[in-house]
N, C-alpha and C. Protein backbone atom coordinates (compact mmCIF):
# COMPACT_ATOMS: atom_id res chain seq x y z
N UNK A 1 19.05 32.39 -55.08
CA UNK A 1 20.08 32.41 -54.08
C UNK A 1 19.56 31.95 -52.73
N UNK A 2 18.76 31.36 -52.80
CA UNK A 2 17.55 30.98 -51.54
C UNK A 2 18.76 29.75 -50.97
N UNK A 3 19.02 29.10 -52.00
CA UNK A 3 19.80 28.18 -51.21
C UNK A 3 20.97 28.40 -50.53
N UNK A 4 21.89 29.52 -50.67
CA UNK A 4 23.04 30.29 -49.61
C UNK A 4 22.58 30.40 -48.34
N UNK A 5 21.11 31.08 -48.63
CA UNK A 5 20.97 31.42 -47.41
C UNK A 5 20.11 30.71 -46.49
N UNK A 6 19.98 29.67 -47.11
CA UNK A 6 18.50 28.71 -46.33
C UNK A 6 17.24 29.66 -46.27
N UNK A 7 16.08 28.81 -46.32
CA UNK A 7 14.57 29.25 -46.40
C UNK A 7 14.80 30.78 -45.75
N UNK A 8 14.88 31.99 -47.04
CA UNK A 8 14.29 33.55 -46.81
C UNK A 8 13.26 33.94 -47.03
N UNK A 9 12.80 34.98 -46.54
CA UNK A 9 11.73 35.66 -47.33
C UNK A 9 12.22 36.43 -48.50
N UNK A 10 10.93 36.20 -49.02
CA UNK A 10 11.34 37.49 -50.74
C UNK A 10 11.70 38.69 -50.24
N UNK A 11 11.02 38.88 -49.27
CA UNK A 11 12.03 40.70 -48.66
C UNK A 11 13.29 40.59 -48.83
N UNK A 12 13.66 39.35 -47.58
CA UNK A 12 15.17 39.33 -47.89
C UNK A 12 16.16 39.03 -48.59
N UNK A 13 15.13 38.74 -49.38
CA UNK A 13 16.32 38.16 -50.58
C UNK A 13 16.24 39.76 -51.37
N UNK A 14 15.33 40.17 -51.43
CA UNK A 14 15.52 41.39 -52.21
C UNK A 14 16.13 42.50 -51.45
N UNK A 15 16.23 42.39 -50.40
CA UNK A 15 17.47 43.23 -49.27
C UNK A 15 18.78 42.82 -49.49
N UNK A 16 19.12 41.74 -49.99
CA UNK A 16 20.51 40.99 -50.27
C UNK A 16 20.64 41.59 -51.74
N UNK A 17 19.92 41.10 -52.70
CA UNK A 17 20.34 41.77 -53.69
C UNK A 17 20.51 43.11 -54.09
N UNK A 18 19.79 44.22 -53.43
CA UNK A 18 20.03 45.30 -53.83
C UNK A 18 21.09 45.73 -53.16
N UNK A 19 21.56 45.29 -52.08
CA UNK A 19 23.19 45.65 -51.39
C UNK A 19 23.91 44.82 -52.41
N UNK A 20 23.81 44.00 -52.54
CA UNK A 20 24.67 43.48 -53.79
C UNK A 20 25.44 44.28 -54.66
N UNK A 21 23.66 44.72 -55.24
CA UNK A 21 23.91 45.96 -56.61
C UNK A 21 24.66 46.62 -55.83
N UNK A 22 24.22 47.54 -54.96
CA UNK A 22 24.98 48.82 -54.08
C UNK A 22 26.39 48.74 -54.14
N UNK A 23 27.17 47.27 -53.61
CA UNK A 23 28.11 47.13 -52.91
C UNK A 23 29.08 46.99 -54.94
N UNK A 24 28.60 46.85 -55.22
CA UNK A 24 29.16 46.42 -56.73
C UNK A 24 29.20 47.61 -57.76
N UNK A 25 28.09 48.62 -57.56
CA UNK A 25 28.26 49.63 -58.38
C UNK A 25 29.76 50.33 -57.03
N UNK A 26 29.74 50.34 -56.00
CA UNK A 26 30.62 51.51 -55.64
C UNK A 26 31.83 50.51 -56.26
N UNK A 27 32.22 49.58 -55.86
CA UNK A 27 33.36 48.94 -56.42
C UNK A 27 33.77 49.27 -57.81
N UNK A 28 32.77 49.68 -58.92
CA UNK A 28 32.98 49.84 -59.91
C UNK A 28 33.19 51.36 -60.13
N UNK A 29 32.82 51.73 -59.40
CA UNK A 29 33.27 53.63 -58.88
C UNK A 29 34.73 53.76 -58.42
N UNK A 30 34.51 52.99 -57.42
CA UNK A 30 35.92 53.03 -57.02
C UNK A 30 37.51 52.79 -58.27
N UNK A 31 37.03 51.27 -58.65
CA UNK A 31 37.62 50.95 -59.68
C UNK A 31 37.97 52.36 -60.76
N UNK A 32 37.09 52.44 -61.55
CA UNK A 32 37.24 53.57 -62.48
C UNK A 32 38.18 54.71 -62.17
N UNK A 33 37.34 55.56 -60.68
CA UNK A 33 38.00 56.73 -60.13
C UNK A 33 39.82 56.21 -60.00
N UNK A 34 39.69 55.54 -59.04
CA UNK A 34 41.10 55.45 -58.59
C UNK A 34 42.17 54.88 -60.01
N UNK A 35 41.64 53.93 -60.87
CA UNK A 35 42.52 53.51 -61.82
C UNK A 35 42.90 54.97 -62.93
N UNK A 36 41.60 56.31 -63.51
CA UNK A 36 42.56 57.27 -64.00
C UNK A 36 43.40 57.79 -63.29
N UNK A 37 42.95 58.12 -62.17
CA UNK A 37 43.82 58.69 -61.15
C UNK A 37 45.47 58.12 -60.50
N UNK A 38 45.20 56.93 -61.22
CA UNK A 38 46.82 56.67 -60.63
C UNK A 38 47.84 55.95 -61.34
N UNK A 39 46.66 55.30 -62.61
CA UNK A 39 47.63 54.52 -63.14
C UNK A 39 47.84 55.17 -64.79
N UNK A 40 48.64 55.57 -65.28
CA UNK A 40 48.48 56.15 -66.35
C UNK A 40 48.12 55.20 -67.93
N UNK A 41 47.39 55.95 -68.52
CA UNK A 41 47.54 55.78 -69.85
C UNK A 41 48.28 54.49 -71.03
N UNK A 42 49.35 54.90 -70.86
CA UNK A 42 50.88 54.62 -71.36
C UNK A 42 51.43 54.05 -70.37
N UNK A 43 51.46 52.86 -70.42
CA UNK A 43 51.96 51.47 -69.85
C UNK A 43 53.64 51.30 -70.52
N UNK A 44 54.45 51.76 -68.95
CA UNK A 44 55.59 51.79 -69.43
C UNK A 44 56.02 50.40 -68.93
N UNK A 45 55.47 49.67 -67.92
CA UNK A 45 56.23 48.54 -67.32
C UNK A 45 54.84 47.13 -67.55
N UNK A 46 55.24 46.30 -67.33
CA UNK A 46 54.32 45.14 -67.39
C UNK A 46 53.44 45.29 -65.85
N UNK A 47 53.96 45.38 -65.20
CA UNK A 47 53.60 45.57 -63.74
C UNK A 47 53.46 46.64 -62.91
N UNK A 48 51.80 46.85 -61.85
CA UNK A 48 51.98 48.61 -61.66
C UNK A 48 53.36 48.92 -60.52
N UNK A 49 53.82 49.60 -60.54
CA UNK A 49 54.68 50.31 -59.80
C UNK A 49 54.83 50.61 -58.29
N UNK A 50 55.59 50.47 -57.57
CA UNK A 50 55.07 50.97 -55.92
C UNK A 50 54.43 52.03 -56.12
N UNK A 51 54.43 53.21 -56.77
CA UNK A 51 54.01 54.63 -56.55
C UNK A 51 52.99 54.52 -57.04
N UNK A 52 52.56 53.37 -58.39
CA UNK A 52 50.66 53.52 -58.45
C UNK A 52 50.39 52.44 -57.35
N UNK A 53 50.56 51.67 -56.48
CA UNK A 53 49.85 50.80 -56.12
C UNK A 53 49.82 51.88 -54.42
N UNK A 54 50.71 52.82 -53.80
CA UNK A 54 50.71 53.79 -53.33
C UNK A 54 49.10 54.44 -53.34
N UNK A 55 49.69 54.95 -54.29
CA UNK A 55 48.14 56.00 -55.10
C UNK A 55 46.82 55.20 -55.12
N UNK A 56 46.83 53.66 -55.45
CA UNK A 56 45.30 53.25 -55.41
C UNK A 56 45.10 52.95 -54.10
N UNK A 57 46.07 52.22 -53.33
CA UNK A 57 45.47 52.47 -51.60
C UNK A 57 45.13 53.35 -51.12
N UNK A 58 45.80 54.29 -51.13
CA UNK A 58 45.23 55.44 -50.39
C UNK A 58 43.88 55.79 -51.03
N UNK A 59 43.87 56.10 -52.30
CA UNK A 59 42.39 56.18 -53.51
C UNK A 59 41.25 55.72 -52.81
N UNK A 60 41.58 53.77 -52.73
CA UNK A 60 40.70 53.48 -52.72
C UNK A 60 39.97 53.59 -50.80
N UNK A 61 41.48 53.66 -49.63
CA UNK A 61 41.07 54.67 -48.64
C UNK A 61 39.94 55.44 -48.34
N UNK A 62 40.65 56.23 -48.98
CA UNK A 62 39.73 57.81 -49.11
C UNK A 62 37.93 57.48 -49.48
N UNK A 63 37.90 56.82 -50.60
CA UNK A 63 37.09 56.45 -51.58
C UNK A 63 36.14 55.81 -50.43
N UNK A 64 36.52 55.31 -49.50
CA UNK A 64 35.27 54.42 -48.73
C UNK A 64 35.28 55.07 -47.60
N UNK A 65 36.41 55.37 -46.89
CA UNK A 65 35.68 56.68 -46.16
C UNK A 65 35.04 57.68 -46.18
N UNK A 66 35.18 58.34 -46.98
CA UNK A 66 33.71 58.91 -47.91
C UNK A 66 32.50 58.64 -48.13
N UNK A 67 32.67 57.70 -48.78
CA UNK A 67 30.91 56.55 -48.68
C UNK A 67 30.43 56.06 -47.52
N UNK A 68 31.47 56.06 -46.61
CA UNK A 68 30.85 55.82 -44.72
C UNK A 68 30.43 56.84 -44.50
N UNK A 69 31.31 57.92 -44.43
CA UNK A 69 30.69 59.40 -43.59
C UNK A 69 29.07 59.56 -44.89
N UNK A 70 29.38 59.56 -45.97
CA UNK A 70 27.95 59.68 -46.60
C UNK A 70 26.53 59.11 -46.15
N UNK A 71 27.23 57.24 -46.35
CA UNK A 71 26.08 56.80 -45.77
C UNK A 71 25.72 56.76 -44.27
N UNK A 72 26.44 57.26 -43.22
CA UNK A 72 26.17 57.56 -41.57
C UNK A 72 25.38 59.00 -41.60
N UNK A 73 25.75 59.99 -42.53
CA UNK A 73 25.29 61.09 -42.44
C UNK A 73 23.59 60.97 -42.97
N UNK A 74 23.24 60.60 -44.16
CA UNK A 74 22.02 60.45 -44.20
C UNK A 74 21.47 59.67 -43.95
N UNK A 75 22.00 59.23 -43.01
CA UNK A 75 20.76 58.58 -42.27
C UNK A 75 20.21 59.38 -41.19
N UNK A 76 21.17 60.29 -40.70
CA UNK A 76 20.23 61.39 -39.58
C UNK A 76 20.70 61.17 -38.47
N UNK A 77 19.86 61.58 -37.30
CA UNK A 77 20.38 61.51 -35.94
C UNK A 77 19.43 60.38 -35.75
N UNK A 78 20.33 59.30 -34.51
CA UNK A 78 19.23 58.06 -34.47
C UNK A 78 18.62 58.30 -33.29
């Protein structure tokens, strides 16, 4: 990926990729959590509904404000 970013160091490229990972596993957290949580099972319509697409905004909301106050909190006092 050296070439996105023009001549990096291996640090930074390995600082890019592990936010990568980071930024991709919560997405896939998110994903999971919010989809039992709002969309059911038993697919009554072809298309989700105002009231699940309701439910995953706010979900997915919540879901990253959470992971801010997490990640601001441990990091400590600066």
């Amino acid at each position: 990926m050296s070439w996105l970013y023009g001549s990096s160091s291996k640090l930074d490229m390995e600082a890019v990729e592990r936010e990568y990972t980071m930024v991709n596993e919560l997405f896939q957290r998110v994903q999971k959590s919010c989809r039992t949580k709002c969309i059911p099972t038993q697919y009554t319509q072809p298309e989700i509904t105002k009231g699940e697409s309701t439910c995953i905004d706010r979900c997915v909301q919540k879901y990253i404000q959470t992971a801010t106050k997490i990640a601001v909190e441990s990091r400590g006092p600066q």
